[in-house]
PDB file of N, CA and C in Angstrom:
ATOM      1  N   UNK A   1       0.836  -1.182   0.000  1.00  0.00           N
ATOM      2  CA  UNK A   1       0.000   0.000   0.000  1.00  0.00           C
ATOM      3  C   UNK A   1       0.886   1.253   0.000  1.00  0.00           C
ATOM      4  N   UNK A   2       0.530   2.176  -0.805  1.00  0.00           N
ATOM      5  CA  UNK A   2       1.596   3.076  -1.088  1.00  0.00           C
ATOM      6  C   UNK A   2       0.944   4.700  -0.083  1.00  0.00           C
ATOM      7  N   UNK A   3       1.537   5.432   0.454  1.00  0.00           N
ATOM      8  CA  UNK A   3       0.939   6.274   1.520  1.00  0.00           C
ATOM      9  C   UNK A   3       0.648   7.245   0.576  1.00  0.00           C
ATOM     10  N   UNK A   4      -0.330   8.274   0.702  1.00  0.00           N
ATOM     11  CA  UNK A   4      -0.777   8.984   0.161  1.00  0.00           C
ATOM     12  C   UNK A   4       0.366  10.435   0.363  1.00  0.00           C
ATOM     13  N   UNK A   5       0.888  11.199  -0.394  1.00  0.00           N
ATOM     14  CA  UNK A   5       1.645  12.394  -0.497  1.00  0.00           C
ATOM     15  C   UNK A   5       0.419  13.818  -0.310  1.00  0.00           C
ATOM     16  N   UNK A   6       0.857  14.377   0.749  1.00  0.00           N
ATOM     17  CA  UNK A   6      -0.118  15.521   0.419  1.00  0.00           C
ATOM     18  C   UNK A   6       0.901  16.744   0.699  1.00  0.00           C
ATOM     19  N   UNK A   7       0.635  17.699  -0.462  1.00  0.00           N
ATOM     20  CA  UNK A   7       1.418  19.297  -0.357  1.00  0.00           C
ATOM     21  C   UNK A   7       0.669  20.405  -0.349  1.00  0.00           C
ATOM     22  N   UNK A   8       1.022  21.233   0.270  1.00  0.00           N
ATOM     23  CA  UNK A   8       0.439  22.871   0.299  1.00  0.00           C
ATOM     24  C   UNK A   8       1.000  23.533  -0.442  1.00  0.00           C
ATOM     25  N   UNK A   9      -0.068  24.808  -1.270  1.00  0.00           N
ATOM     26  CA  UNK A   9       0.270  25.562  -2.388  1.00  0.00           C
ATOM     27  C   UNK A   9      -0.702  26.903  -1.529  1.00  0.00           C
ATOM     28  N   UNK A  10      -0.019  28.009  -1.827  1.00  0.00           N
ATOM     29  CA  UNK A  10      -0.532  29.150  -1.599  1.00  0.00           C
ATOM     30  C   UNK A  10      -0.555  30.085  -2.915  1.00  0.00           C
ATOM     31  N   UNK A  11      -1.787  30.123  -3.243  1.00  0.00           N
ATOM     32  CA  UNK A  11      -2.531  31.414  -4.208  1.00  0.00           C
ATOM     33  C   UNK A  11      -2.734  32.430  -3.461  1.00  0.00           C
ATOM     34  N   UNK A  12      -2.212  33.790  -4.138  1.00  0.00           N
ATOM     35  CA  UNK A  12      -1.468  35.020  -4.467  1.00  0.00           C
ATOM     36  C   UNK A  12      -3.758  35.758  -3.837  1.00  0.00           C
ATOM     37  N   UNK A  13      -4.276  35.233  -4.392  1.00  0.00           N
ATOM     38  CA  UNK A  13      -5.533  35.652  -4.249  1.00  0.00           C
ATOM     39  C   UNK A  13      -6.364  34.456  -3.842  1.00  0.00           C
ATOM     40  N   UNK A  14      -8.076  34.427  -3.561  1.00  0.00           N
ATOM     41  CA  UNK A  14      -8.611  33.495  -2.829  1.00  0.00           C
ATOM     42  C   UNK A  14      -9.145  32.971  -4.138  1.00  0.00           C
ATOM     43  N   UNK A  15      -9.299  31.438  -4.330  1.00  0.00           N
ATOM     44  CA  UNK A  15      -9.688  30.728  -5.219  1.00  0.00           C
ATOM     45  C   UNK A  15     -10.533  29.713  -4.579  1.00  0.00           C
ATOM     46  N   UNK A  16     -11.738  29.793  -5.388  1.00  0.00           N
ATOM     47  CA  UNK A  16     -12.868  28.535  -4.933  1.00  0.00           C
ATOM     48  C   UNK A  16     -12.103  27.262  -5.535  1.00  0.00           C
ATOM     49  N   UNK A  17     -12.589  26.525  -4.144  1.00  0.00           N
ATOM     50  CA  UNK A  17     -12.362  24.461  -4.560  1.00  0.00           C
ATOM     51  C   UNK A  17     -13.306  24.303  -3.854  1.00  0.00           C
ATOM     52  N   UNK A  18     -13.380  22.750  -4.147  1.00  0.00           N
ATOM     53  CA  UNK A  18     -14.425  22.109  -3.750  1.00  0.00           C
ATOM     54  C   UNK A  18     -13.388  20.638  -3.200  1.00  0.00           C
ATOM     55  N   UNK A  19     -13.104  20.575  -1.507  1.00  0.00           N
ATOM     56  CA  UNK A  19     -12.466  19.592  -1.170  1.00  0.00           C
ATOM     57  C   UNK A  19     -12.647  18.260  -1.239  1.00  0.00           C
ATOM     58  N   UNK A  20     -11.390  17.689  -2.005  1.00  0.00           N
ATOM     59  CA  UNK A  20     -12.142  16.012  -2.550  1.00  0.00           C
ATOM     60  C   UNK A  20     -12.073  15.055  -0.856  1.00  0.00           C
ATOM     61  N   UNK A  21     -11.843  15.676   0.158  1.00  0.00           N
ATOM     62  CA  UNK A  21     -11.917  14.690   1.162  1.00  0.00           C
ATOM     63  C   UNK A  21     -13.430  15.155   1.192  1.00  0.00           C
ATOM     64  N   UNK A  22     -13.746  16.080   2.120  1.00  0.00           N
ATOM     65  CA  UNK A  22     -14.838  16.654   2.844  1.00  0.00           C
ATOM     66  C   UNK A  22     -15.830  17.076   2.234  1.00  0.00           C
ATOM     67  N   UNK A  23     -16.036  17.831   0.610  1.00  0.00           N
ATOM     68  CA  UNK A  23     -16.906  18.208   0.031  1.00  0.00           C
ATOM     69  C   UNK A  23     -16.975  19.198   0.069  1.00  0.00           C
ATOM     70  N   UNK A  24     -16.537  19.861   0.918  1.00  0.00           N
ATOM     71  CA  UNK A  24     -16.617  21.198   1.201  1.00  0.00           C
ATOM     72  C   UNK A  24     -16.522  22.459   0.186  1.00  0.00           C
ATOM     73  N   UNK A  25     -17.219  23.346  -0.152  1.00  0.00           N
ATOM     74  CA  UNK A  25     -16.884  24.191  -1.467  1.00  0.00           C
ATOM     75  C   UNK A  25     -16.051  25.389  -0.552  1.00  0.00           C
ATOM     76  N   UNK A  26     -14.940  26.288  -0.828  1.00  0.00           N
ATOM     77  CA  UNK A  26     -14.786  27.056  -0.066  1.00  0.00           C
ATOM     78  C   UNK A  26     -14.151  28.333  -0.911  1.00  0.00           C
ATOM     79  N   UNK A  27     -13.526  29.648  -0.463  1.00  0.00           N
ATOM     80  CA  UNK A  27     -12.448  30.173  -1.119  1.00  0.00           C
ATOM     81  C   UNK A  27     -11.434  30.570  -0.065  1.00  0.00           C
ATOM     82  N   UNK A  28      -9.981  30.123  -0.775  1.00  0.00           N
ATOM     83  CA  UNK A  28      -9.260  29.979   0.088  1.00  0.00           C
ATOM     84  C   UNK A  28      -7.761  30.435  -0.751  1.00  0.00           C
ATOM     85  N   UNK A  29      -7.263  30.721   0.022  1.00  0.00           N
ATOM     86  CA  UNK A  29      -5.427  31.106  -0.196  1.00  0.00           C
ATOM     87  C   UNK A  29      -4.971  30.357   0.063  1.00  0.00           C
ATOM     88  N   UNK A  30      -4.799  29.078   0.536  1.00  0.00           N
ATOM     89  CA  UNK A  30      -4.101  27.545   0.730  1.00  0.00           C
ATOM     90  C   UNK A  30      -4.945  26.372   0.573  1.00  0.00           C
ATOM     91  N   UNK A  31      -3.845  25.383  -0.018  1.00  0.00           N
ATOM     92  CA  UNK A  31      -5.087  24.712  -1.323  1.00  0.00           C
ATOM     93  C   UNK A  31      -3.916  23.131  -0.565  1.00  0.00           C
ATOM     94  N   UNK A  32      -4.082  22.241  -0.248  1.00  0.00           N
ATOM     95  CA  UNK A  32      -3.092  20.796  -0.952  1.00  0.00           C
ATOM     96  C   UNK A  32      -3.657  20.171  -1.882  1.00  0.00           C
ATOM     97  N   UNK A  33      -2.484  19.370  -2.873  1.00  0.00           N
ATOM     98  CA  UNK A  33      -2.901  18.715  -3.400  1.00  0.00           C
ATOM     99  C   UNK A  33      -2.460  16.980  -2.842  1.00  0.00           C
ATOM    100  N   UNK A  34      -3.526  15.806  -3.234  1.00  0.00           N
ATOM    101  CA  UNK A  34      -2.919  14.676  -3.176  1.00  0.00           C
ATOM    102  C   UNK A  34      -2.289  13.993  -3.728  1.00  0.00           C
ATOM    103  N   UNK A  35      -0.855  13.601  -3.972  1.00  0.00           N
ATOM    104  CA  UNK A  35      -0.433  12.839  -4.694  1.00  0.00           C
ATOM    105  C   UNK A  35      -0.129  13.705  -6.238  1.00  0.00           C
ATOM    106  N   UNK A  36       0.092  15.013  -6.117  1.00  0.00           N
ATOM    107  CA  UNK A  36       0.309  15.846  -6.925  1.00  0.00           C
ATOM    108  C   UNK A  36      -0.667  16.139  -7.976  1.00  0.00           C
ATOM    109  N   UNK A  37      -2.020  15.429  -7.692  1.00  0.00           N
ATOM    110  CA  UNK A  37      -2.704  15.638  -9.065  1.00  0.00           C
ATOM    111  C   UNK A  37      -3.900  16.517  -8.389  1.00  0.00           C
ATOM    112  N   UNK A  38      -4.082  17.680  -9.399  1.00  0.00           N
ATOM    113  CA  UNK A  38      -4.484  19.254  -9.159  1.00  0.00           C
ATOM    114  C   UNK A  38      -5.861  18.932  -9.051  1.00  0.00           C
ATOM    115  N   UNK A  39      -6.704  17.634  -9.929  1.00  0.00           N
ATOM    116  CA  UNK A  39      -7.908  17.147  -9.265  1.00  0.00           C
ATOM    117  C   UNK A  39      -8.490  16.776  -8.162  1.00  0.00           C
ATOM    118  N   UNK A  40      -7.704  16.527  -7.412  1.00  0.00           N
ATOM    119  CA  UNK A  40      -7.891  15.777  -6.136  1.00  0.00           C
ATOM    120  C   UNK A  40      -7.218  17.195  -4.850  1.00  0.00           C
ATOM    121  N   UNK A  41      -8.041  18.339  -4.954  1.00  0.00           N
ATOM    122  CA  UNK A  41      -7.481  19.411  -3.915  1.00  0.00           C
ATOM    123  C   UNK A  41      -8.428  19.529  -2.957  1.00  0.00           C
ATOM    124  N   UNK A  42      -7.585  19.536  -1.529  1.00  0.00           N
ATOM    125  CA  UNK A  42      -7.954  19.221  -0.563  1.00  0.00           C
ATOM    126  C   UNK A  42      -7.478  20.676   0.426  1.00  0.00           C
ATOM    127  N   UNK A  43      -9.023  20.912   1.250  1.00  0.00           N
ATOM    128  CA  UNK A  43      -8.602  22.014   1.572  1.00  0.00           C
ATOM    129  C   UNK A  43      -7.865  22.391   3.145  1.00  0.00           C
ATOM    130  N   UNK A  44      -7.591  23.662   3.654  1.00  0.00           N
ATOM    131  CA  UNK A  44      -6.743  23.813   4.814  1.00  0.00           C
ATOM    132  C   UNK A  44      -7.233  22.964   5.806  1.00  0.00           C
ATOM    133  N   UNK A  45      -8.652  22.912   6.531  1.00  0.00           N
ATOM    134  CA  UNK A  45      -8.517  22.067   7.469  1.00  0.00           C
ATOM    135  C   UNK A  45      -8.322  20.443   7.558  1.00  0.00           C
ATOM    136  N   UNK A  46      -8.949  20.414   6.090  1.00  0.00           N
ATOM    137  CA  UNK A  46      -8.310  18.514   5.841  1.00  0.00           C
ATOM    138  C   UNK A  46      -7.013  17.907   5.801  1.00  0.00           C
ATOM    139  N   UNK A  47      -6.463  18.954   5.154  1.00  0.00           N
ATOM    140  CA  UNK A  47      -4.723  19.024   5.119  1.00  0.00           C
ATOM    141  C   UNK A  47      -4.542  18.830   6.479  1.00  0.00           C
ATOM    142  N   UNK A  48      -4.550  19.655   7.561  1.00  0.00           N
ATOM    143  CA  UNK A  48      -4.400  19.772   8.777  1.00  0.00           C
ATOM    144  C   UNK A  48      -4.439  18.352   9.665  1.00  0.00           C
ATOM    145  N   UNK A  49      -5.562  18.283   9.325  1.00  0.00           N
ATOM    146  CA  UNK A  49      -6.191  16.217  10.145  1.00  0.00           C
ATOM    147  C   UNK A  49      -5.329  15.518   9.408  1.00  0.00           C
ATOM    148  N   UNK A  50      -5.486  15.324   7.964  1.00  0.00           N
ATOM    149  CA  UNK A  50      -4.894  14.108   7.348  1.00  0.00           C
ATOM    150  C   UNK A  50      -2.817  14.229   7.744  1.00  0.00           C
ATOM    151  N   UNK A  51      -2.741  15.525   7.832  1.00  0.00           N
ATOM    152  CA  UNK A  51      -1.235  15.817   8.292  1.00  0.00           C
ATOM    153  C   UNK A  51      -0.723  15.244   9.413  1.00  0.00           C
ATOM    154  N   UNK A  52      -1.380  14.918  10.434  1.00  0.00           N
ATOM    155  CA  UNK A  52      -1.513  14.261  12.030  1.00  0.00           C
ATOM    156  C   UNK A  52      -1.892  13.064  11.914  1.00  0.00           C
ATOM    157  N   UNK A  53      -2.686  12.795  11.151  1.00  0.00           N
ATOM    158  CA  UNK A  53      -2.989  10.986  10.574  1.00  0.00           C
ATOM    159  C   UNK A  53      -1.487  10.480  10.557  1.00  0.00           C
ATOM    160  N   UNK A  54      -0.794  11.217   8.739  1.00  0.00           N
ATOM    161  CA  UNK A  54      -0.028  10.657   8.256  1.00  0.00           C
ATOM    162  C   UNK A  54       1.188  10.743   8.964  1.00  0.00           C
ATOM    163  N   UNK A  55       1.354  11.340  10.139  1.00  0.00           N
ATOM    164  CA  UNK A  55       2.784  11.692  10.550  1.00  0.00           C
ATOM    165  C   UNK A  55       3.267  12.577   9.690  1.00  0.00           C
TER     166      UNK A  55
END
């Protein structure tokens, strides 16, 4: 089983996502992505939990 990679990216201005963990629609200045693919963006507080999950 291969662990999931997650990174933080900060936009210059606030940009709507819609978080692929939580669902959540939001606009935000810090975005991760999983596993580098820009589909799968996950937002600040999921980053946060899944960050303490993963070590």
């Amino acid at each position: 089983m291969t662990a999931l990679r997650l990174q933080l990216h900060r936009f210059d201005r606030k940009t709507g996502i819609a978080c692929s963990r939580c669902g959540t629609r939001s606009q935000t200045t810090a975005v991760a992505t999983l596993d580098a693919d820009r589909t799968r963006l996950v937002d600040r507080g999921c980053y946060d939990a899944w960050s303490k999950q993963l070590g």
